[in-house]
PDB file of N, CA and C in Angstrom:
ATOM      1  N   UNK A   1       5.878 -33.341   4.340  1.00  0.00           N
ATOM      2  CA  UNK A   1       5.487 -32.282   3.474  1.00  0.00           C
ATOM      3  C   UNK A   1       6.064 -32.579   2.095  1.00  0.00           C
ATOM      4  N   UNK A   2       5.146 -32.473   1.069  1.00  0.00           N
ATOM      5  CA  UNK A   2       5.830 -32.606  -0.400  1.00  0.00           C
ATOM      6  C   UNK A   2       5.797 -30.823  -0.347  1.00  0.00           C
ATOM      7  N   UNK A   3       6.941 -31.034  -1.554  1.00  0.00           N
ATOM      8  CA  UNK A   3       7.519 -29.545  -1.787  1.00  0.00           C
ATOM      9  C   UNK A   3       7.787 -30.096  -3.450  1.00  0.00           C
ATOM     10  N   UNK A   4       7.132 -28.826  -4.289  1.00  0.00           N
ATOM     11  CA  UNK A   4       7.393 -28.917  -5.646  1.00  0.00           C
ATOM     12  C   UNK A   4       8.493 -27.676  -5.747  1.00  0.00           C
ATOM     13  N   UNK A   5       9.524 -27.985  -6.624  1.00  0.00           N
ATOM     14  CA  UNK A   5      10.782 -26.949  -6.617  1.00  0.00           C
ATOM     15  C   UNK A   5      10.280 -25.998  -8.222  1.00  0.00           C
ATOM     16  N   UNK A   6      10.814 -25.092  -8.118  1.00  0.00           N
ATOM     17  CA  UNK A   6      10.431 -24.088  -9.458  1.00  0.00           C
ATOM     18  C   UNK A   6      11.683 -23.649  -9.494  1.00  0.00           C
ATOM     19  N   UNK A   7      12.502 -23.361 -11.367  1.00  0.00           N
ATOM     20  CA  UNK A   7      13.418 -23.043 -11.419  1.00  0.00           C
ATOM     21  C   UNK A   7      13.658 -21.680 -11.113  1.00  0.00           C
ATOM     22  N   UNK A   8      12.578 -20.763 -10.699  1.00  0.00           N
ATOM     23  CA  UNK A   8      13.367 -19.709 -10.023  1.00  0.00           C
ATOM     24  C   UNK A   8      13.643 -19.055  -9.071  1.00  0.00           C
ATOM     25  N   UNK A   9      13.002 -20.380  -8.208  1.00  0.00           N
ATOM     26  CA  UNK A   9      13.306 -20.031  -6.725  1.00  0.00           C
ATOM     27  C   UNK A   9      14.397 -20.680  -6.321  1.00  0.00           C
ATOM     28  N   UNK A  10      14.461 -20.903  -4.854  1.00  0.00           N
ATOM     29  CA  UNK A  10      15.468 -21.375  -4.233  1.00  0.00           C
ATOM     30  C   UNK A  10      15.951 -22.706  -4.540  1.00  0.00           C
ATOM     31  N   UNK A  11      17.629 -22.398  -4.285  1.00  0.00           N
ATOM     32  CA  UNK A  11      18.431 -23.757  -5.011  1.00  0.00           C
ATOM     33  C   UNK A  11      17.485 -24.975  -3.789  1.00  0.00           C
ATOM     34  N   UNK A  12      17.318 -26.308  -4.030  1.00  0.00           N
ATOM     35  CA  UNK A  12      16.709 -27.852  -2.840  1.00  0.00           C
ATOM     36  C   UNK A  12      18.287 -27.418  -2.131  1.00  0.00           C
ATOM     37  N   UNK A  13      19.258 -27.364  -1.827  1.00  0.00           N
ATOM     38  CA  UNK A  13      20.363 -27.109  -0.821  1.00  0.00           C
ATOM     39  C   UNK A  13      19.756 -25.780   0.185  1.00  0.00           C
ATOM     40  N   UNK A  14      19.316 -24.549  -0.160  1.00  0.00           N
ATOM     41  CA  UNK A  14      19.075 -23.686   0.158  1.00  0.00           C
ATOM     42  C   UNK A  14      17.572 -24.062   1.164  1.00  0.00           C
ATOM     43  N   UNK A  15      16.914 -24.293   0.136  1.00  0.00           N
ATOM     44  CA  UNK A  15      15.307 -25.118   1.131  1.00  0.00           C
ATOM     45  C   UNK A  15      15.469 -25.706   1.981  1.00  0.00           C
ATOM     46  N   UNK A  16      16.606 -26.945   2.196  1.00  0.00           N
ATOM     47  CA  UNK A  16      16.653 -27.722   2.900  1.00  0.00           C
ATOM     48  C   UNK A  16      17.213 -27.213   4.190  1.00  0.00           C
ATOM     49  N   UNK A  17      18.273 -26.260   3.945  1.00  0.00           N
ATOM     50  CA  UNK A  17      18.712 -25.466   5.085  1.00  0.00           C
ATOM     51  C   UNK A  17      17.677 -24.468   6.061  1.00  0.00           C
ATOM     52  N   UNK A  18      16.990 -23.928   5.397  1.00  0.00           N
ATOM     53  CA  UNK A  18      15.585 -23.122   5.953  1.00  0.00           C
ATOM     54  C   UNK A  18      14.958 -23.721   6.700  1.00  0.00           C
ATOM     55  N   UNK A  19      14.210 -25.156   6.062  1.00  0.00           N
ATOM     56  CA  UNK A  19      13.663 -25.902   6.578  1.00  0.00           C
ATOM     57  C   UNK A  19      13.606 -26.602   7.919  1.00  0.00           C
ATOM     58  N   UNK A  20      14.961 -26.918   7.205  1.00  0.00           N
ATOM     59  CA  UNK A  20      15.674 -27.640   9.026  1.00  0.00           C
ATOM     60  C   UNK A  20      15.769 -26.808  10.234  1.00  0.00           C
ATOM     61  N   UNK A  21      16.363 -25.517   9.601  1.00  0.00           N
ATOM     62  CA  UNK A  21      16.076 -24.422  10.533  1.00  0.00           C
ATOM     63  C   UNK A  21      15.233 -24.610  11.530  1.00  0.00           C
ATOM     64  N   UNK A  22      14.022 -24.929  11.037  1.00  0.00           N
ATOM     65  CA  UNK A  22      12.557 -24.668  12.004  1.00  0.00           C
ATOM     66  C   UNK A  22      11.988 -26.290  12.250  1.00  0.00           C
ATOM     67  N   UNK A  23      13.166 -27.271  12.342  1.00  0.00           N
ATOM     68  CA  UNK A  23      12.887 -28.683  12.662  1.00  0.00           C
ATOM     69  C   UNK A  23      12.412 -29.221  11.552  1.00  0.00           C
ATOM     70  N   UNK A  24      12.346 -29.115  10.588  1.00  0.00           N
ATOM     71  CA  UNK A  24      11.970 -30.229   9.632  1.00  0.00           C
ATOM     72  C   UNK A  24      13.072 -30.728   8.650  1.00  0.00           C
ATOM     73  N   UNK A  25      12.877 -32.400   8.779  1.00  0.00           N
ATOM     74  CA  UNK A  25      14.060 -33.200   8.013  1.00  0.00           C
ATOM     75  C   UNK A  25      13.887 -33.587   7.252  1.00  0.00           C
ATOM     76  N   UNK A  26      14.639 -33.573   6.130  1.00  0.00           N
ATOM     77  CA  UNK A  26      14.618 -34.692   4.642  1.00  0.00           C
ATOM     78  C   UNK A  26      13.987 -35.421   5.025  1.00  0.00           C
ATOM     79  N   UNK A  27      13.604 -36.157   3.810  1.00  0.00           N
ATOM     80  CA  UNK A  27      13.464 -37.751   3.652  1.00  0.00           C
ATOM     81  C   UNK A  27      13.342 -38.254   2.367  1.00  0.00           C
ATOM     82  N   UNK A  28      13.184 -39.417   2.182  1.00  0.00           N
ATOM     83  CA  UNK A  28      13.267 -40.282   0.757  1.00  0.00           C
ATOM     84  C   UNK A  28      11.983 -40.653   1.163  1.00  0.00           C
ATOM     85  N   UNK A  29      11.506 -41.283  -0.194  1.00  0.00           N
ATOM     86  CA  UNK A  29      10.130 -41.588  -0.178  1.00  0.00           C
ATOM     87  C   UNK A  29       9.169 -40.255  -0.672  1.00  0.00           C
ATOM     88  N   UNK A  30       8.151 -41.381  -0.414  1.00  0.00           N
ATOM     89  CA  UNK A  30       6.471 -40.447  -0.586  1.00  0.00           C
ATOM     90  C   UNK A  30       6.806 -38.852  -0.449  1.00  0.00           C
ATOM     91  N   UNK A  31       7.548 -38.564   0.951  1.00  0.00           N
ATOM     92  CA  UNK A  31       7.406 -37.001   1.544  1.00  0.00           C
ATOM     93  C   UNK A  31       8.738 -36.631   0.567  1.00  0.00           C
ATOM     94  N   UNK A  32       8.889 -34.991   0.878  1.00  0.00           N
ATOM     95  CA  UNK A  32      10.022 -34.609   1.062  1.00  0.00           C
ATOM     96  C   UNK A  32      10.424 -34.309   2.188  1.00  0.00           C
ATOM     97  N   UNK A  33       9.789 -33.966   3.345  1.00  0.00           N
ATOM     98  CA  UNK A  33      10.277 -33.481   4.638  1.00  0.00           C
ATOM     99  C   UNK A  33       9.334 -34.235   5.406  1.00  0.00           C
ATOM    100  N   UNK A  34       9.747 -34.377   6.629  1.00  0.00           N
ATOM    101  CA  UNK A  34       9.511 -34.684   7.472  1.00  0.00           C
ATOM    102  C   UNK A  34       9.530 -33.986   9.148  1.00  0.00           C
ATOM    103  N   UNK A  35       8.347 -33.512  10.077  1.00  0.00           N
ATOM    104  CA  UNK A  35       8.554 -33.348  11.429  1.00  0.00           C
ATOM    105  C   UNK A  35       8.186 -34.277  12.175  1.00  0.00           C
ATOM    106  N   UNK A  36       8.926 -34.100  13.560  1.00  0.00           N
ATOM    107  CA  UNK A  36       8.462 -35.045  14.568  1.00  0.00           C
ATOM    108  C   UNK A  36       7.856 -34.003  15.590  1.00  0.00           C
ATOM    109  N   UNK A  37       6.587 -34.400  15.396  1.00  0.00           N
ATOM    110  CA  UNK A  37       5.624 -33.741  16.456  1.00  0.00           C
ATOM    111  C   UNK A  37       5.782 -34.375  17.701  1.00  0.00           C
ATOM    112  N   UNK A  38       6.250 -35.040  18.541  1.00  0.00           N
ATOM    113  CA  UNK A  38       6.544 -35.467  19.900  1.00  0.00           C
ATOM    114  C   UNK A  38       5.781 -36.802  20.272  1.00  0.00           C
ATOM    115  N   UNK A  39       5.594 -37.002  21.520  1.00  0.00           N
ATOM    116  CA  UNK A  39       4.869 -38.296  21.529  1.00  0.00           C
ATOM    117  C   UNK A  39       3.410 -37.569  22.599  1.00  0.00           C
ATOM    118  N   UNK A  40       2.867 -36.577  22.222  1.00  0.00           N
ATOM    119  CA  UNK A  40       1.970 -35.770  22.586  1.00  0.00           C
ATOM    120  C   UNK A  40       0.996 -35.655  21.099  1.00  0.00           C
ATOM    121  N   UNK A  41       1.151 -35.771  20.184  1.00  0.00           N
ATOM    122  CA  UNK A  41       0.700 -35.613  19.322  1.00  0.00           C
ATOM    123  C   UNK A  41      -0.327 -36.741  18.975  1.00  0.00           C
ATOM    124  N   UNK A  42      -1.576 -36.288  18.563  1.00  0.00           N
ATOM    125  CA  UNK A  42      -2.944 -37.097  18.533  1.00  0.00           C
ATOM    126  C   UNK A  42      -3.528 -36.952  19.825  1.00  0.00           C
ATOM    127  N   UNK A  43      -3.161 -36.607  21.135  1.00  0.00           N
ATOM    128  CA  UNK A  43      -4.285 -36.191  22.277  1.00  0.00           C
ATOM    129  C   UNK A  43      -5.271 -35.130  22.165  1.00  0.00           C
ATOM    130  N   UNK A  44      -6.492 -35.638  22.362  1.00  0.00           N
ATOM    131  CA  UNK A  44      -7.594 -34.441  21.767  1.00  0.00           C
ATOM    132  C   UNK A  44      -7.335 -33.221  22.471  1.00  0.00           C
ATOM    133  N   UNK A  45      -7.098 -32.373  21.201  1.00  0.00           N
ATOM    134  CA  UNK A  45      -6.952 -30.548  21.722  1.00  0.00           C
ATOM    135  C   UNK A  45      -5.559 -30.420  22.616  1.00  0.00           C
ATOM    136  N   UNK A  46      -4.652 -31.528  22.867  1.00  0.00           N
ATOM    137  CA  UNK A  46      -3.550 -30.929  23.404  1.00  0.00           C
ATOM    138  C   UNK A  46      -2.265 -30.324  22.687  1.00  0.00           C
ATOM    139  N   UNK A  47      -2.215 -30.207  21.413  1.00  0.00           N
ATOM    140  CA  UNK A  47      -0.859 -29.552  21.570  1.00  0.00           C
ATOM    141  C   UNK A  47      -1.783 -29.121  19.493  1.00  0.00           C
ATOM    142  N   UNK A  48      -2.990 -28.819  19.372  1.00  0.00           N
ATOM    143  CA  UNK A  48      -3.543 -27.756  18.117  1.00  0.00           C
ATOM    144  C   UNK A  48      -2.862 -26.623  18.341  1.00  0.00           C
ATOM    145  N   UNK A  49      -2.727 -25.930  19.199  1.00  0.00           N
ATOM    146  CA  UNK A  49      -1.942 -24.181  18.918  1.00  0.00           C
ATOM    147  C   UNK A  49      -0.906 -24.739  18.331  1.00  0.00           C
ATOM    148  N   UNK A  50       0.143 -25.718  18.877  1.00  0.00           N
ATOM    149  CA  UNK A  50       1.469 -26.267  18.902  1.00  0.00           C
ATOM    150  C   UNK A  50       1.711 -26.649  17.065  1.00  0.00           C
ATOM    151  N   UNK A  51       0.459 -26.901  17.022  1.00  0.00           N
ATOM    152  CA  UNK A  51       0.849 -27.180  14.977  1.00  0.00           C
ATOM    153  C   UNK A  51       0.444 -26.035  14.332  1.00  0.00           C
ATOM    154  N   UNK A  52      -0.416 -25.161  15.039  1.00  0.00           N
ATOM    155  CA  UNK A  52      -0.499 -23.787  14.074  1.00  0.00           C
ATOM    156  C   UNK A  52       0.447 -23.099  14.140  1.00  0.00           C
ATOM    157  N   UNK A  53       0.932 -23.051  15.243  1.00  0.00           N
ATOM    158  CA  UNK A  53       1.988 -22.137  15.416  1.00  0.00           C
ATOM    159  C   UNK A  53       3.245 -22.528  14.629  1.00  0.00           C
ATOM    160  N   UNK A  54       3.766 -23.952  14.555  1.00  0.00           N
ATOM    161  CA  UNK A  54       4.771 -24.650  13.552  1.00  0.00           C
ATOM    162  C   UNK A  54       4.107 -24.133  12.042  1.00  0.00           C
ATOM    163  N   UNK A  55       2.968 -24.544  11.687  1.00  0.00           N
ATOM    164  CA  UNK A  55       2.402 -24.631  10.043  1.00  0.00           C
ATOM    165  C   UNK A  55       2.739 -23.048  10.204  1.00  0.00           C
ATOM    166  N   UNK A  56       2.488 -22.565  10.816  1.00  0.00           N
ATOM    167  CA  UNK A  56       2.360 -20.859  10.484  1.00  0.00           C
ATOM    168  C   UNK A  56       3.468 -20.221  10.260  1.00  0.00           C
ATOM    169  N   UNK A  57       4.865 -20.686  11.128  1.00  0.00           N
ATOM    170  CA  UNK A  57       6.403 -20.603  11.064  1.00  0.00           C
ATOM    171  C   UNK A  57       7.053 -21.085   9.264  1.00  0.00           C
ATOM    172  N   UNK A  58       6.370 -22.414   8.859  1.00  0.00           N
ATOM    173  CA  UNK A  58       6.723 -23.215   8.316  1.00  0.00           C
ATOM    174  C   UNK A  58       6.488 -22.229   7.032  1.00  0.00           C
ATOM    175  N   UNK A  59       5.206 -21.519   7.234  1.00  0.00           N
ATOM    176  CA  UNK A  59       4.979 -20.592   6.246  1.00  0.00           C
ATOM    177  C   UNK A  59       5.335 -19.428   5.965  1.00  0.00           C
ATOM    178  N   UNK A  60       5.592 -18.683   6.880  1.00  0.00           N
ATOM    179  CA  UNK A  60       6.657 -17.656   6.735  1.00  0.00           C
ATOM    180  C   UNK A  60       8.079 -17.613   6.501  1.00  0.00           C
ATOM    181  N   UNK A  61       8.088 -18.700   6.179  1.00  0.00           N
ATOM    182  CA  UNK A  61       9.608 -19.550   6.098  1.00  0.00           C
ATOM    183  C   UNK A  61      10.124 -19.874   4.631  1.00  0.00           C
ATOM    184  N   UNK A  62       8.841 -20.383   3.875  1.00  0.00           N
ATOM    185  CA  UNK A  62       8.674 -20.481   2.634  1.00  0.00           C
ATOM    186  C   UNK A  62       8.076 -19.481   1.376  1.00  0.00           C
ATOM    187  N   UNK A  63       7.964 -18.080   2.458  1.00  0.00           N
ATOM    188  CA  UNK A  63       7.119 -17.095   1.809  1.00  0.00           C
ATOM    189  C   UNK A  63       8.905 -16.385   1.306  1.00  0.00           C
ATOM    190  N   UNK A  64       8.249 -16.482  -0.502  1.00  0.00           N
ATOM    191  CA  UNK A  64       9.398 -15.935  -0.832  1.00  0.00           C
ATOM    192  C   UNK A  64      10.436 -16.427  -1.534  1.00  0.00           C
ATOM    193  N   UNK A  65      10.650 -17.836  -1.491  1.00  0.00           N
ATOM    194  CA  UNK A  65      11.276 -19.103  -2.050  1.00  0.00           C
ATOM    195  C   UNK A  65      10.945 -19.412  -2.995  1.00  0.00           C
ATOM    196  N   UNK A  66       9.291 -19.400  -3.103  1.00  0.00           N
ATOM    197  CA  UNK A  66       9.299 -19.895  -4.861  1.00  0.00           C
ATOM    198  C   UNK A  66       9.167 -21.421  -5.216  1.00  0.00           C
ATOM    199  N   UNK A  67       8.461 -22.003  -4.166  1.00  0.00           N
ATOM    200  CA  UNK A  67       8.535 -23.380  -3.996  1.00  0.00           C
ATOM    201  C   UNK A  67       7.160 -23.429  -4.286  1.00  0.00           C
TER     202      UNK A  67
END
């Protein structure tokens, strides 16, 4: 996930803590974060609820931050 920071939201220390919260890790490079969806991930239709339900967390997570 890229994440653009705005100066009047949350301190990147503060984000990063949230974040991780709900499994997602730093990284360097291209991204800023990173999840590991399991080794289930890419089987047709097996684990779609399993990323809405994360993207949907991920978003109520960031509602409010200012990112």
């Amino acid at each position: 996930m890229e994440v653009s920071l705005y100066s009047e939201g949350v301190t990147p220390q503060e984000l990063t803590e949230k974040l991780k919260g709900i499994g997602w890790k730093p990284t360097y490079g291209r991204y800023d974060y990173a999840y590991e969806w399991g080794t289930t991930w890419g089987n047709k239709d097996s684990n779609i609820q399993e990323y809405f339900d994360h993207i949907n967390k991920t978003h109520k997570t960031l509602k409010g931050c200012k990112v």
